[in-house]
Protein backbone atom coordinates (compact mmCIF):
# COMPACT_ATOMS: atom_id res chain seq x y z
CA UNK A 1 -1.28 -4.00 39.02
CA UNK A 2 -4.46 -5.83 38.11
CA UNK A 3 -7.21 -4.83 35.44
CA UNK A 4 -9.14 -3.01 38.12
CA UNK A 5 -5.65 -0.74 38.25
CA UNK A 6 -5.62 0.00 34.37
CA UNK A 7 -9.31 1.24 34.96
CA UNK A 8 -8.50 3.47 38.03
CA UNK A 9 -5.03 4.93 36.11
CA UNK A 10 -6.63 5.47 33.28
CA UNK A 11 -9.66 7.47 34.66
CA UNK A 12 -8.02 9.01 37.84
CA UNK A 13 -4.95 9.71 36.41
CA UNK A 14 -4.54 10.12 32.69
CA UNK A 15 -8.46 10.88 32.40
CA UNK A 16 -8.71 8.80 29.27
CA UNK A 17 -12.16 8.30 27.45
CA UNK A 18 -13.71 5.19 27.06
CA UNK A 19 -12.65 6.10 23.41
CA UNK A 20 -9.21 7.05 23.87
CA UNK A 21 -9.12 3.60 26.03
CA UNK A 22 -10.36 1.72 22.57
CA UNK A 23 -7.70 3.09 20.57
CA UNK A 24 -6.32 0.12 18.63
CA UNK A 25 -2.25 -0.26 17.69
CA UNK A 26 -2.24 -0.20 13.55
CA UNK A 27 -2.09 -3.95 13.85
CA UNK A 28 -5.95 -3.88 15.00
CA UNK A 29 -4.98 -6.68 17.64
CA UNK A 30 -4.72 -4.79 20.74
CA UNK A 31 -5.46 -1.98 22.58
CA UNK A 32 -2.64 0.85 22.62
CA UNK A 33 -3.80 1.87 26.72
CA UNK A 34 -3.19 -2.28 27.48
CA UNK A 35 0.00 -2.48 25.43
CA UNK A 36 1.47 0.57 27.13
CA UNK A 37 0.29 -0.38 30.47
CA UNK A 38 2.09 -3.37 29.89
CA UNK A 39 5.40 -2.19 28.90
CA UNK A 40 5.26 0.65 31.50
CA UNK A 41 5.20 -2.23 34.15
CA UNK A 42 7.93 -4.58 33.08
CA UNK A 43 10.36 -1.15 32.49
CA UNK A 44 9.31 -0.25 36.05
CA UNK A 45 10.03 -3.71 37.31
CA UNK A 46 13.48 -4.04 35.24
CA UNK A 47 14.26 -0.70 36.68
CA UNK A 48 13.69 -2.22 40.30
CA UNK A 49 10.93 0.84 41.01
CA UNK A 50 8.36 -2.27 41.06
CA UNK A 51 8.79 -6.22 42.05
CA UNK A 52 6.29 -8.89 41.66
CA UNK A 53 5.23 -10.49 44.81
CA UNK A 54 3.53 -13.52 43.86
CA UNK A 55 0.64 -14.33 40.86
CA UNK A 56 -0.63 -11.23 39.77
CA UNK A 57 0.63 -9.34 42.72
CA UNK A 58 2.94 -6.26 42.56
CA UNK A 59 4.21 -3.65 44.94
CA UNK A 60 6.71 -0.58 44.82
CA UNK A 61 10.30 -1.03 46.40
CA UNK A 62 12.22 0.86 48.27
CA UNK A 63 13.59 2.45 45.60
CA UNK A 64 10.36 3.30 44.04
CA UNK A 65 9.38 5.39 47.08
CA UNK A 66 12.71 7.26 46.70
CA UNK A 67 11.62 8.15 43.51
CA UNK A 68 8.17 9.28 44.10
CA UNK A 69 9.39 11.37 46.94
CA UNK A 70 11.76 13.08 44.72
CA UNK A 71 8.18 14.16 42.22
CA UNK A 72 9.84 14.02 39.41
CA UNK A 73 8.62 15.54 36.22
CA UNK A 74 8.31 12.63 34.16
CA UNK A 75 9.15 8.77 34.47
CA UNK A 76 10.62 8.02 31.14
CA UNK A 77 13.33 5.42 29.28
CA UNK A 78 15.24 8.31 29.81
CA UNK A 79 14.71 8.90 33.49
CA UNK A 80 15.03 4.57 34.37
CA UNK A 81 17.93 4.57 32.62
CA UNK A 82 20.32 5.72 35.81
CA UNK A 83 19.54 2.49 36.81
CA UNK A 84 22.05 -0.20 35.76
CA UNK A 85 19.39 -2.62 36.40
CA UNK A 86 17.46 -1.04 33.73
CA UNK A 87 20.76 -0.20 31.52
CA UNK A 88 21.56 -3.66 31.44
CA UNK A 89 18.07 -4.87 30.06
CA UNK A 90 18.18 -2.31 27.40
CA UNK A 91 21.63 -3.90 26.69
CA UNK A 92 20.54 -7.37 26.52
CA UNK A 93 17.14 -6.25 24.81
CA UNK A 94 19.17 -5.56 21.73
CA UNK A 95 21.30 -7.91 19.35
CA UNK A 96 25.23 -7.99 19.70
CA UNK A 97 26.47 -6.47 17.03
CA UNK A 98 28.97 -3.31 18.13
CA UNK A 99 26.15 -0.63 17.73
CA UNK A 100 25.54 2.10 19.49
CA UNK A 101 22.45 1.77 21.43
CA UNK A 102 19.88 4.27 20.26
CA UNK A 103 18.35 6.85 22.19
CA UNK A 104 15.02 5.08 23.71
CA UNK A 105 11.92 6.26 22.29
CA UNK A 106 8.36 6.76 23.80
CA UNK A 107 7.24 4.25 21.87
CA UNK A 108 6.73 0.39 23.01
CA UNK A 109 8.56 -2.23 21.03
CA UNK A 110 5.12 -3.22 19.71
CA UNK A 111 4.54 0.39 18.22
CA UNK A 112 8.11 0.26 16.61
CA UNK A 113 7.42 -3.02 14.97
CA UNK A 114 4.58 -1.63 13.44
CA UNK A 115 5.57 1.45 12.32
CA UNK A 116 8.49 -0.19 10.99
CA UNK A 117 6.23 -2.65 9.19
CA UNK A 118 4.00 0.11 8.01
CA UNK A 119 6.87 1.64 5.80
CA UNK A 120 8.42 -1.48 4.46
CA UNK A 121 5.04 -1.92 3.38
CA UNK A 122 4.39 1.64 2.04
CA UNK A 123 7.84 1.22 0.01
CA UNK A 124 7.27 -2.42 -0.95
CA UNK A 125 3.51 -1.00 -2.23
CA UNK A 126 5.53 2.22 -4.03
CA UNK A 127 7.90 -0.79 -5.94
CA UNK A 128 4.62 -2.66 -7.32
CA UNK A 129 3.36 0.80 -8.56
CA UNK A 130 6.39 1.76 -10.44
CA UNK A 131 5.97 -1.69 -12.14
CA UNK A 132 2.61 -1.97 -12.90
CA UNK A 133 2.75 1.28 -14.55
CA UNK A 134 5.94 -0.09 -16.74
CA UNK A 135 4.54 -3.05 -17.48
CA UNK A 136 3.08 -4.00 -21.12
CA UNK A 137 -0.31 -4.02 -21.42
CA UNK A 138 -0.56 -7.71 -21.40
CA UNK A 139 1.41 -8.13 -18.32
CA UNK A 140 -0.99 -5.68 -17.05
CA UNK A 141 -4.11 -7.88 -17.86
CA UNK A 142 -2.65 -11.34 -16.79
CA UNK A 143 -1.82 -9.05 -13.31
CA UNK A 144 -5.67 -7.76 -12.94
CA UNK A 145 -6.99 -11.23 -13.85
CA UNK A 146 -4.36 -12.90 -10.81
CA UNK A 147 -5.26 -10.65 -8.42
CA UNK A 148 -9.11 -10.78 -9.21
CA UNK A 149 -9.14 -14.60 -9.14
CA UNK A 150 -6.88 -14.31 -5.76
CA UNK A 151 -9.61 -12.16 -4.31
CA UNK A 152 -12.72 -15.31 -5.49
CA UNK A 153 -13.81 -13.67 -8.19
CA UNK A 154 -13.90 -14.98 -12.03
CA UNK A 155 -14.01 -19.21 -10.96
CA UNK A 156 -11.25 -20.73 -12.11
CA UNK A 157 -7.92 -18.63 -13.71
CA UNK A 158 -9.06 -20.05 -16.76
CA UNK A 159 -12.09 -18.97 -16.77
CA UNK A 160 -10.91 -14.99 -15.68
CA UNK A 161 -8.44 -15.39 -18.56
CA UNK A 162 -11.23 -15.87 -21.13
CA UNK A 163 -13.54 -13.60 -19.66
CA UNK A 164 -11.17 -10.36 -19.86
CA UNK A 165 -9.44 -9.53 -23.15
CA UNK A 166 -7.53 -6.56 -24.03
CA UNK A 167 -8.76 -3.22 -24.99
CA UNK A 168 -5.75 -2.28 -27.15
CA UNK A 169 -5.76 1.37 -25.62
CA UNK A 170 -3.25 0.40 -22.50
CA UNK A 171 -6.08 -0.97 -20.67
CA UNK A 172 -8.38 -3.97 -20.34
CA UNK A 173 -12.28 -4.49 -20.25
CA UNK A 174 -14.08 -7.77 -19.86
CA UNK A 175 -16.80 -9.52 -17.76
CA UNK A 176 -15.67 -11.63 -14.86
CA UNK A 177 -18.00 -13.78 -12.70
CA UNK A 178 -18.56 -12.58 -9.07
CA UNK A 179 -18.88 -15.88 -7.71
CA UNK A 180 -17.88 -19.79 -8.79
CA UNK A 181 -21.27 -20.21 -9.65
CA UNK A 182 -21.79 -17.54 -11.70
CA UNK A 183 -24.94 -15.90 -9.87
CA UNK A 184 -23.82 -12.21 -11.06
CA UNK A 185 -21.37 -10.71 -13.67
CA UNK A 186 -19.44 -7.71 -12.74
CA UNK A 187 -18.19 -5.26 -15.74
CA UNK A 188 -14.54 -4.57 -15.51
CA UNK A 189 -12.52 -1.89 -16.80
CA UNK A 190 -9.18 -1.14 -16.27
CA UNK A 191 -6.02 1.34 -17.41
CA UNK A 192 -2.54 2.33 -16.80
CA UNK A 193 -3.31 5.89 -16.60
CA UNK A 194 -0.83 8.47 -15.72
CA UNK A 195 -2.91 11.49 -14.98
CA UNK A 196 -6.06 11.83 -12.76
CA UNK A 197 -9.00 9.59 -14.27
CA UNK A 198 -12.03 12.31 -13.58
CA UNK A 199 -15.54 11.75 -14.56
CA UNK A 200 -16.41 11.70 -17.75
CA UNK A 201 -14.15 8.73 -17.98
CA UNK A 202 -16.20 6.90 -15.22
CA UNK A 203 -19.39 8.25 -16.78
CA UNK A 204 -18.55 6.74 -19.86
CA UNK A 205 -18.06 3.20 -18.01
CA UNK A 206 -21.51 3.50 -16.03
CA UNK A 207 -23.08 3.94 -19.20
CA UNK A 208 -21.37 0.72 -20.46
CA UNK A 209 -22.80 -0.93 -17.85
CA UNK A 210 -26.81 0.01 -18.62
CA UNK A 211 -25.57 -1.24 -22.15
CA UNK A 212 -24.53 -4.68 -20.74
CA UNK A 213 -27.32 -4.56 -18.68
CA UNK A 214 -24.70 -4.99 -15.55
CA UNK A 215 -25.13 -3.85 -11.88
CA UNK A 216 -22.17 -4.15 -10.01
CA UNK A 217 -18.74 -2.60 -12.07
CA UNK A 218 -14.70 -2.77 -11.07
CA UNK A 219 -12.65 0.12 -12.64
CA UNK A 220 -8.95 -0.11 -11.60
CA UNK A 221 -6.09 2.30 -12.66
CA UNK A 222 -2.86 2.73 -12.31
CA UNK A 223 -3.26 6.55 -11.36
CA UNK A 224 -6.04 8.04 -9.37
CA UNK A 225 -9.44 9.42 -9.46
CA UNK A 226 -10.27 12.85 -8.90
CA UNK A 227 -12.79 14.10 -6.56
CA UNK A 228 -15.59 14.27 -8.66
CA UNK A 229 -15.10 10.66 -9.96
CA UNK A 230 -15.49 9.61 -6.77
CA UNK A 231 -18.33 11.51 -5.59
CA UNK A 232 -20.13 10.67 -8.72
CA UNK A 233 -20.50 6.72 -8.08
CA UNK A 234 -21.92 7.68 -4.23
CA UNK A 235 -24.65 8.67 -6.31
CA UNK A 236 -25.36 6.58 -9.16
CA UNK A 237 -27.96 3.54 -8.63
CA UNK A 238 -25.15 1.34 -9.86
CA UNK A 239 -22.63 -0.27 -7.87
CA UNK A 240 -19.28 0.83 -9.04
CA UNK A 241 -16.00 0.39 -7.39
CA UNK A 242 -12.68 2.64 -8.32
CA UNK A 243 -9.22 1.37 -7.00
CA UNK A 244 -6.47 3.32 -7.58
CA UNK A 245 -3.22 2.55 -8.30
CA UNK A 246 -2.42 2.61 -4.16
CA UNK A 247 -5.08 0.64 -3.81
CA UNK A 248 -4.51 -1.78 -6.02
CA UNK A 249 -0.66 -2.12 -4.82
CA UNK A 250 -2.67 -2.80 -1.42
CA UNK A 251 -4.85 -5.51 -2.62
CA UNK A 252 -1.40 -7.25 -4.15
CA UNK A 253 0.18 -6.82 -0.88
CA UNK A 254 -2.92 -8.94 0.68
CA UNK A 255 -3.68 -10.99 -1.52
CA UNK A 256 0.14 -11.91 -2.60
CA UNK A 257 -0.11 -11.53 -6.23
CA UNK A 258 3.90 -10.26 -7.26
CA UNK A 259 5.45 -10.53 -3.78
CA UNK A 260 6.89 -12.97 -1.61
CA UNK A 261 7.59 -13.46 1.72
CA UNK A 262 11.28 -13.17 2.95
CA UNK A 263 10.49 -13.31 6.79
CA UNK A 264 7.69 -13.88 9.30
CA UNK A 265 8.02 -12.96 12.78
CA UNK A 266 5.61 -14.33 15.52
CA UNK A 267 4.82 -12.12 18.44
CA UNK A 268 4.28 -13.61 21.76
CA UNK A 269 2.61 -12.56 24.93
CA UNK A 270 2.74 -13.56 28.46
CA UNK A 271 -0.95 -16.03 29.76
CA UNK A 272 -2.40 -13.51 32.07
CA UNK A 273 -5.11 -15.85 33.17
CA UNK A 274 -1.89 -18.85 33.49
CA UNK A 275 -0.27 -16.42 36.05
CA UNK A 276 -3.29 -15.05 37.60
CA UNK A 277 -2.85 -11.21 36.80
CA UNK A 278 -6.43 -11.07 36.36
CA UNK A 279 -6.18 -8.85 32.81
């Protein structure tokens, strides 16, 4: 099962589009066709359908050939597990612990990890939220000048710190360097908002910018912008950016302003081009 069989599978029998074939897993680091591919072949080997026959090289057993004669339906975790082959690397695939095993899903351990990643991070994102928008208003301005600084904006901390001040109105407004050097300025404005910020509001901060004479503006909240916010700065000659409080949660995430990490797992795939499967 070399490269040259992904391409034949995937156009002679799942008739997948070059497009479908590009489809990334969440991660962005592979290719979901590949990754499946993958996984479909060591199941089929651990089920003893498939055995490898030297670098690269692969070829149905016995067993395999009983199977395909038998056409059946689908070849799932389901189906391989009659096998006790298979049975016992699903067993040993999973920690001791007393569990029941769960009921195999069509997804690939890959696609598990990252869906289970993708809510811890959704929840861990809903957490910040909740705080920011608790948070006093000065908590709230030392957070926007962290992250901002975090993301190489503003020079040094110090610098952000002096540059922003608060607004007295639950938000914060100040002037922040875009670069270390200080070649542009960028306006911010930002606000723990509990309704939809629409507009007029952002209106309101474009025209503050043709009074500082500034180009490029930042307005962060805590909330969200309606539909006609956002449609308004496509169209504006200046440059204004709205994160919402999602967003914003996001960039904290990334940038690791008000988290920390409490585990790191490192993923690791066999050398292809070590054991000459030509992929």
């Amino acid at each position: 099962l070399m490269a040259e069989d992904r391409n034949i599978l995937a156009n002679t029998i799942f008739h997948l589009t070059e497009d479908e074939r590009r489809v990334l897993l969440p991660s962005g680091r592979s290719k979901t066709y590949d990754n499946r591919f993958g996984w479909a072949r060591t199941y089929l080997t651990k089920a003893g359908l498939v055995e490898v026959t030297g670098r690269g090289k692969y070829k149905i057993t016995k067993r395999g050939l009983d199977v395909i004669r038998k056409s059946p339906l689908v070849i799932d975790n389901d189906f391989l597990m009659q096998f006790p082959e298979y049975q016992e690397f699903k067993k040993s695939s999973r920690q001791d612990g007393g569990e029941k095993t769960p009921k195999p899903t069509p997804q690939t351990p890959e696609e598990v990890l990252e869906a289970t990643y993708t809510e811890l991070r959704q929840q861990l994102a809903q957490d910040i939220l909740e705080r920011m928008k608790a948070s006093d208003p000065s908590f709230f301005e030392k957070l926007v000048v962290d992250l901002l600084v975090k993301m190489g904006y503003g020079g040094s901390r110090k610098d952000a710190g002096e540059a922003i001040g608060g607004s007295g109105d639950g938000g914060i407004d100040g002037r922040i360097k875009e670069d270390r050097l200080g070649l542009d300025t960028i306006y911010i404005q930002a606000k723990r908002w509990e309704g939809s910020v629409g507009r007029p509001v952002v209106q309101a901060f474009a025209g503050s910018l043709e009074g500082q004479r500034a180009k490029k503006g930042i307005f962060i909240t805590t909330s969200q912008f309606s539909q006609d916010a956002k449609e308004y700065v496509k169209i504006i000659e200046k440059k204004i950016v709205l994160i919402d409080g999602e967003q914003l949660a996001q960039f904290m995430i990334d940038y690791n302003v008000g988290v920390t990490e409490t585990a790191s797992y490192v993923i690791k795939k066999v050398d292809s081009d070590y054991f000459g499967d030509g992929e």
